[in-house]
PDB file of N, CA and C in Angstrom:
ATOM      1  N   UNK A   1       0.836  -1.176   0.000  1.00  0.00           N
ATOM      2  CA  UNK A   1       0.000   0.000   0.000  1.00  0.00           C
ATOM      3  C   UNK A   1       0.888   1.249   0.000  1.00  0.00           C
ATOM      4  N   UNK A   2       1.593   1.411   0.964  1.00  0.00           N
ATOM      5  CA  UNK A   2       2.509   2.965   0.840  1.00  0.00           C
ATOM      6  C   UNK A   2       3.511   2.331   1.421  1.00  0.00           C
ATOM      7  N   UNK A   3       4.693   3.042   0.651  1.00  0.00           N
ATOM      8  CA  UNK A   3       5.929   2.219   0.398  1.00  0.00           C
ATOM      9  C   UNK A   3       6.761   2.838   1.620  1.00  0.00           C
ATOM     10  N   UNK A   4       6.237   3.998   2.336  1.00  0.00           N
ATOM     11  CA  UNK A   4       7.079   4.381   3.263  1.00  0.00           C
ATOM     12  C   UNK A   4       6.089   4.126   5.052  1.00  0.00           C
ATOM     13  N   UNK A   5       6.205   3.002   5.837  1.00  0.00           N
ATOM     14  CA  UNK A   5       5.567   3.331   7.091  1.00  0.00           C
ATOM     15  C   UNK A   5       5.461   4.098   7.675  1.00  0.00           C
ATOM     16  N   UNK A   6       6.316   5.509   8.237  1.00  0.00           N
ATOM     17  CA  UNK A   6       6.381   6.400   8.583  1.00  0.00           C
ATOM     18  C   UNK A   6       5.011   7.539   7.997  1.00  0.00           C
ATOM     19  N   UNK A   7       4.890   7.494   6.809  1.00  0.00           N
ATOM     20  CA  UNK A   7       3.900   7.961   6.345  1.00  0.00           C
ATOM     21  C   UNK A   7       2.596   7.349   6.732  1.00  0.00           C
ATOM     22  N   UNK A   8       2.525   6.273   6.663  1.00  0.00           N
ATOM     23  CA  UNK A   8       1.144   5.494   7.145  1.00  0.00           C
ATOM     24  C   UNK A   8       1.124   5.532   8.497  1.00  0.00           C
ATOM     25  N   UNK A   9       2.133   5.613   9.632  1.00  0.00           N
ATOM     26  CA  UNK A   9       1.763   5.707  10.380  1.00  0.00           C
ATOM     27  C   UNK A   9       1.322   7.223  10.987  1.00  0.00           C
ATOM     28  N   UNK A  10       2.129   8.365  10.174  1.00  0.00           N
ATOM     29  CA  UNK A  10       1.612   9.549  10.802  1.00  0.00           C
ATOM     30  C   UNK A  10      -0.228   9.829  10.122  1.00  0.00           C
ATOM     31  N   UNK A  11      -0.485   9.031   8.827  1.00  0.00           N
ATOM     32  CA  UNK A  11      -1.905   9.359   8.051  1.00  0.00           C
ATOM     33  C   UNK A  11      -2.388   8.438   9.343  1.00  0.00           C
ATOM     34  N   UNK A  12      -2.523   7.560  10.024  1.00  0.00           N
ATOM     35  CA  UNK A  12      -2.894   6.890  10.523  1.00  0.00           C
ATOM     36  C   UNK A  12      -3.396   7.457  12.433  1.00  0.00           C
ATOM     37  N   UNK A  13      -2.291   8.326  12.525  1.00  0.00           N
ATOM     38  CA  UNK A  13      -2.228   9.384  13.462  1.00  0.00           C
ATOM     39  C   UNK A  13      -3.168  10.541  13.221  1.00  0.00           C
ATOM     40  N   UNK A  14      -3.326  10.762  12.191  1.00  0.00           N
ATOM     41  CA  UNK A  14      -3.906  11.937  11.838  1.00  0.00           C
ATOM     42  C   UNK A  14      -5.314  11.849  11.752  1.00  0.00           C
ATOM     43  N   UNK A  15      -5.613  10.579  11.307  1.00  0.00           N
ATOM     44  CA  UNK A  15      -7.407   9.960  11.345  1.00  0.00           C
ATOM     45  C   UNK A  15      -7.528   9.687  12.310  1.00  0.00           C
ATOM     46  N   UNK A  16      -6.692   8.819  13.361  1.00  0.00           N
ATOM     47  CA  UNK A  16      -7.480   8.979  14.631  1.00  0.00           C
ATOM     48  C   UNK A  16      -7.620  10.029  15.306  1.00  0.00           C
ATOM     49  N   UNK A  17      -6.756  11.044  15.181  1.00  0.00           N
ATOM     50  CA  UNK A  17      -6.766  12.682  15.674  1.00  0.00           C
ATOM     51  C   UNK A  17      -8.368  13.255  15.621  1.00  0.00           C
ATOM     52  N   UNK A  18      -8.464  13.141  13.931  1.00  0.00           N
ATOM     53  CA  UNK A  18      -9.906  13.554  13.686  1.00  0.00           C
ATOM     54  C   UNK A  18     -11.285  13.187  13.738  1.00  0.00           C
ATOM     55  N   UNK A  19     -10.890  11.345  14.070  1.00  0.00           N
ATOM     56  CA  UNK A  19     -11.782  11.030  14.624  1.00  0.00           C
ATOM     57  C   UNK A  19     -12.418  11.005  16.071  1.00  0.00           C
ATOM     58  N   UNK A  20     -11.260  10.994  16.795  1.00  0.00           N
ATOM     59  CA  UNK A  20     -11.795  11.872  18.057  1.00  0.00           C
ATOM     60  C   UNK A  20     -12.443  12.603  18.408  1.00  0.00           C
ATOM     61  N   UNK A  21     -11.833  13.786  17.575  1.00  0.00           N
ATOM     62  CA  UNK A  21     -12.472  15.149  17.783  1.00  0.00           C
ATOM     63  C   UNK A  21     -13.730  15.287  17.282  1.00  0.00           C
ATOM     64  N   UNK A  22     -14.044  14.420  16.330  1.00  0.00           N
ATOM     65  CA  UNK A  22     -15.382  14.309  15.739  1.00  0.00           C
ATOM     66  C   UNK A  22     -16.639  13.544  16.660  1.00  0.00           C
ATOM     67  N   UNK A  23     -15.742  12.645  17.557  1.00  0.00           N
ATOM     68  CA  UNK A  23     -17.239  11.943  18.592  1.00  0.00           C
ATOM     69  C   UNK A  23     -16.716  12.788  19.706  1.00  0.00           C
ATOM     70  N   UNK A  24     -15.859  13.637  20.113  1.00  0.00           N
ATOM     71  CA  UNK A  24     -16.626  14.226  21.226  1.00  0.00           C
ATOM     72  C   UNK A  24     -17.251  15.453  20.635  1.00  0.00           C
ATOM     73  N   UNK A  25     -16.974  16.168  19.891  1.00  0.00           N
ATOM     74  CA  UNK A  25     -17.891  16.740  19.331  1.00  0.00           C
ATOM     75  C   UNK A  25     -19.505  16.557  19.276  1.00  0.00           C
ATOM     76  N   UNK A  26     -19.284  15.045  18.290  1.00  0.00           N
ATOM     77  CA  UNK A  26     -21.018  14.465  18.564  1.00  0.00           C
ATOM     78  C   UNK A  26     -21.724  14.040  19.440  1.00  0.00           C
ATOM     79  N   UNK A  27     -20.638  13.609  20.780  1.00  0.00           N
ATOM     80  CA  UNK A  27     -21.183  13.435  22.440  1.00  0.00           C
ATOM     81  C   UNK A  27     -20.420  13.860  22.943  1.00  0.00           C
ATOM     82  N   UNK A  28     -20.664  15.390  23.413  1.00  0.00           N
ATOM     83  CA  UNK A  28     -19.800  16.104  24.753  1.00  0.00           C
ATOM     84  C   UNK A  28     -19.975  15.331  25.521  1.00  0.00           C
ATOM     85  N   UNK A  29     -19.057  15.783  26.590  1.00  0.00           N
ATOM     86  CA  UNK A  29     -19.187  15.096  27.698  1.00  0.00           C
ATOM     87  C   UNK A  29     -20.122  15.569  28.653  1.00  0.00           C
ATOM     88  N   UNK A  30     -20.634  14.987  29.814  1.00  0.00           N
ATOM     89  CA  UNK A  30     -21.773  16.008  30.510  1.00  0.00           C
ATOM     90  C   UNK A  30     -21.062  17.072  31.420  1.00  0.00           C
ATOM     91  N   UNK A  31     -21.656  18.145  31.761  1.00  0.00           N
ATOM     92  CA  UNK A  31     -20.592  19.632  32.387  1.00  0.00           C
ATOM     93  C   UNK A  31     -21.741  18.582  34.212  1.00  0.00           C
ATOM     94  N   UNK A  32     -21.204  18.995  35.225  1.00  0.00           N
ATOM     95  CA  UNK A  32     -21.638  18.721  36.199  1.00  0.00           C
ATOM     96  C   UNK A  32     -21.808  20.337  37.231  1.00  0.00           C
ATOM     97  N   UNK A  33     -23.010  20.870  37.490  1.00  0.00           N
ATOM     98  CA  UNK A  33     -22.933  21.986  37.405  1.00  0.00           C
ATOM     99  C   UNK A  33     -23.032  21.788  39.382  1.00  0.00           C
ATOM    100  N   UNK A  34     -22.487  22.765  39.836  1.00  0.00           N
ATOM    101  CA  UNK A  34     -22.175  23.429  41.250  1.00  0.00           C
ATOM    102  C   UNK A  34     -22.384  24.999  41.732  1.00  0.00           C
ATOM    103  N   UNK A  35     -23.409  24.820  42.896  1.00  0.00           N
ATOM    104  CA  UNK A  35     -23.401  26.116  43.182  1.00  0.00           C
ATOM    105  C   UNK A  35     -22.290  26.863  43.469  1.00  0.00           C
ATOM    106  N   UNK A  36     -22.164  28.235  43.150  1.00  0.00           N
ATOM    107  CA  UNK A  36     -21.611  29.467  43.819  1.00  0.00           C
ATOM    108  C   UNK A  36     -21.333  29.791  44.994  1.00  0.00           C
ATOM    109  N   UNK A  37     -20.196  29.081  46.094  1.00  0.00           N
ATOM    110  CA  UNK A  37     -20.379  29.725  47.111  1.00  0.00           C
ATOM    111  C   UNK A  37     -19.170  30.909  47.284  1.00  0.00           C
ATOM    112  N   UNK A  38     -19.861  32.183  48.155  1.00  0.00           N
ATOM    113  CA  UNK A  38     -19.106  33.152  48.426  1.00  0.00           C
ATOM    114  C   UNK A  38     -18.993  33.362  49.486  1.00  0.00           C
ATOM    115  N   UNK A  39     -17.400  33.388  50.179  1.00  0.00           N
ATOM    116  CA  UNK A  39     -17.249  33.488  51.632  1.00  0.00           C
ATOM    117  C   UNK A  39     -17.113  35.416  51.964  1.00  0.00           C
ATOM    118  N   UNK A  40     -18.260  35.361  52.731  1.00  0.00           N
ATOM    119  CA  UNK A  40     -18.211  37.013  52.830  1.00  0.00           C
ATOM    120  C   UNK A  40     -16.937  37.499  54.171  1.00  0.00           C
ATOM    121  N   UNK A  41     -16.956  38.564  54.276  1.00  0.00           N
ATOM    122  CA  UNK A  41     -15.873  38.626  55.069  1.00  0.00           C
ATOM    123  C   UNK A  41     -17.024  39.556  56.577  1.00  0.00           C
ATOM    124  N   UNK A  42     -16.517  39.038  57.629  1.00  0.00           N
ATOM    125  CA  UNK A  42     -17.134  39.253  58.961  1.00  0.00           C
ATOM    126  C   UNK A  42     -17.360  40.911  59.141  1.00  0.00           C
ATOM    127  N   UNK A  43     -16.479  41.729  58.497  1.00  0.00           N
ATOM    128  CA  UNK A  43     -16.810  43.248  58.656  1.00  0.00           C
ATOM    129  C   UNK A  43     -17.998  43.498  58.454  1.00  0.00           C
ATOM    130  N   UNK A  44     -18.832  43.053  57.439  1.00  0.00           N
ATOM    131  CA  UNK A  44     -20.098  43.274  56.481  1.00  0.00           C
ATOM    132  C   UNK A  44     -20.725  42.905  57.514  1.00  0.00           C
ATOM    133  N   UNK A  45     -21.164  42.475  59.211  1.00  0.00           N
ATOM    134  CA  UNK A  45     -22.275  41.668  59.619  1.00  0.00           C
ATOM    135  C   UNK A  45     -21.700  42.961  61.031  1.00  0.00           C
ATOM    136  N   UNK A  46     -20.693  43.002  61.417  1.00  0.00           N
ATOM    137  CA  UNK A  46     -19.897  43.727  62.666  1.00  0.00           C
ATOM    138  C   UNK A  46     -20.975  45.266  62.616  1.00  0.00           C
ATOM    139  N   UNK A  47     -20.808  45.259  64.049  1.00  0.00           N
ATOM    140  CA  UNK A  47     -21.550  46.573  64.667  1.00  0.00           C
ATOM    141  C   UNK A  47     -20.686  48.058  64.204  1.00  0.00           C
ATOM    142  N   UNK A  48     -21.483  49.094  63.923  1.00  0.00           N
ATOM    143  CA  UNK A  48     -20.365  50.476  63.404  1.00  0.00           C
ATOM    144  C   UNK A  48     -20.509  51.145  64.536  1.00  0.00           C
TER     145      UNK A  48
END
């Protein structure tokens, strides 16, 4: 088929590259979503 391996193996590199990118593309992965927490600082609650 191709007289040099080096070549088949980088074309060979290169399709699985793009095939990757093509199924996560077509199934992201799921995002796992988390609330916001904000640690306020004790001045904001303290007597003036």
């Amino acid at each position: 088929m191709f007289r040099r391996p080096l070549l088949l193996l980088v074309m060979l590199l290169i399709v699985a590259a793009v095939g990757t990118l093509l199924a996560v593309g077509a199934f992201p992965p799921a995002v796992n979503q988390q609330p916001v927490e904000r640690v306020l600082p004790n001045e904001r609650f303290g007597t003036r």
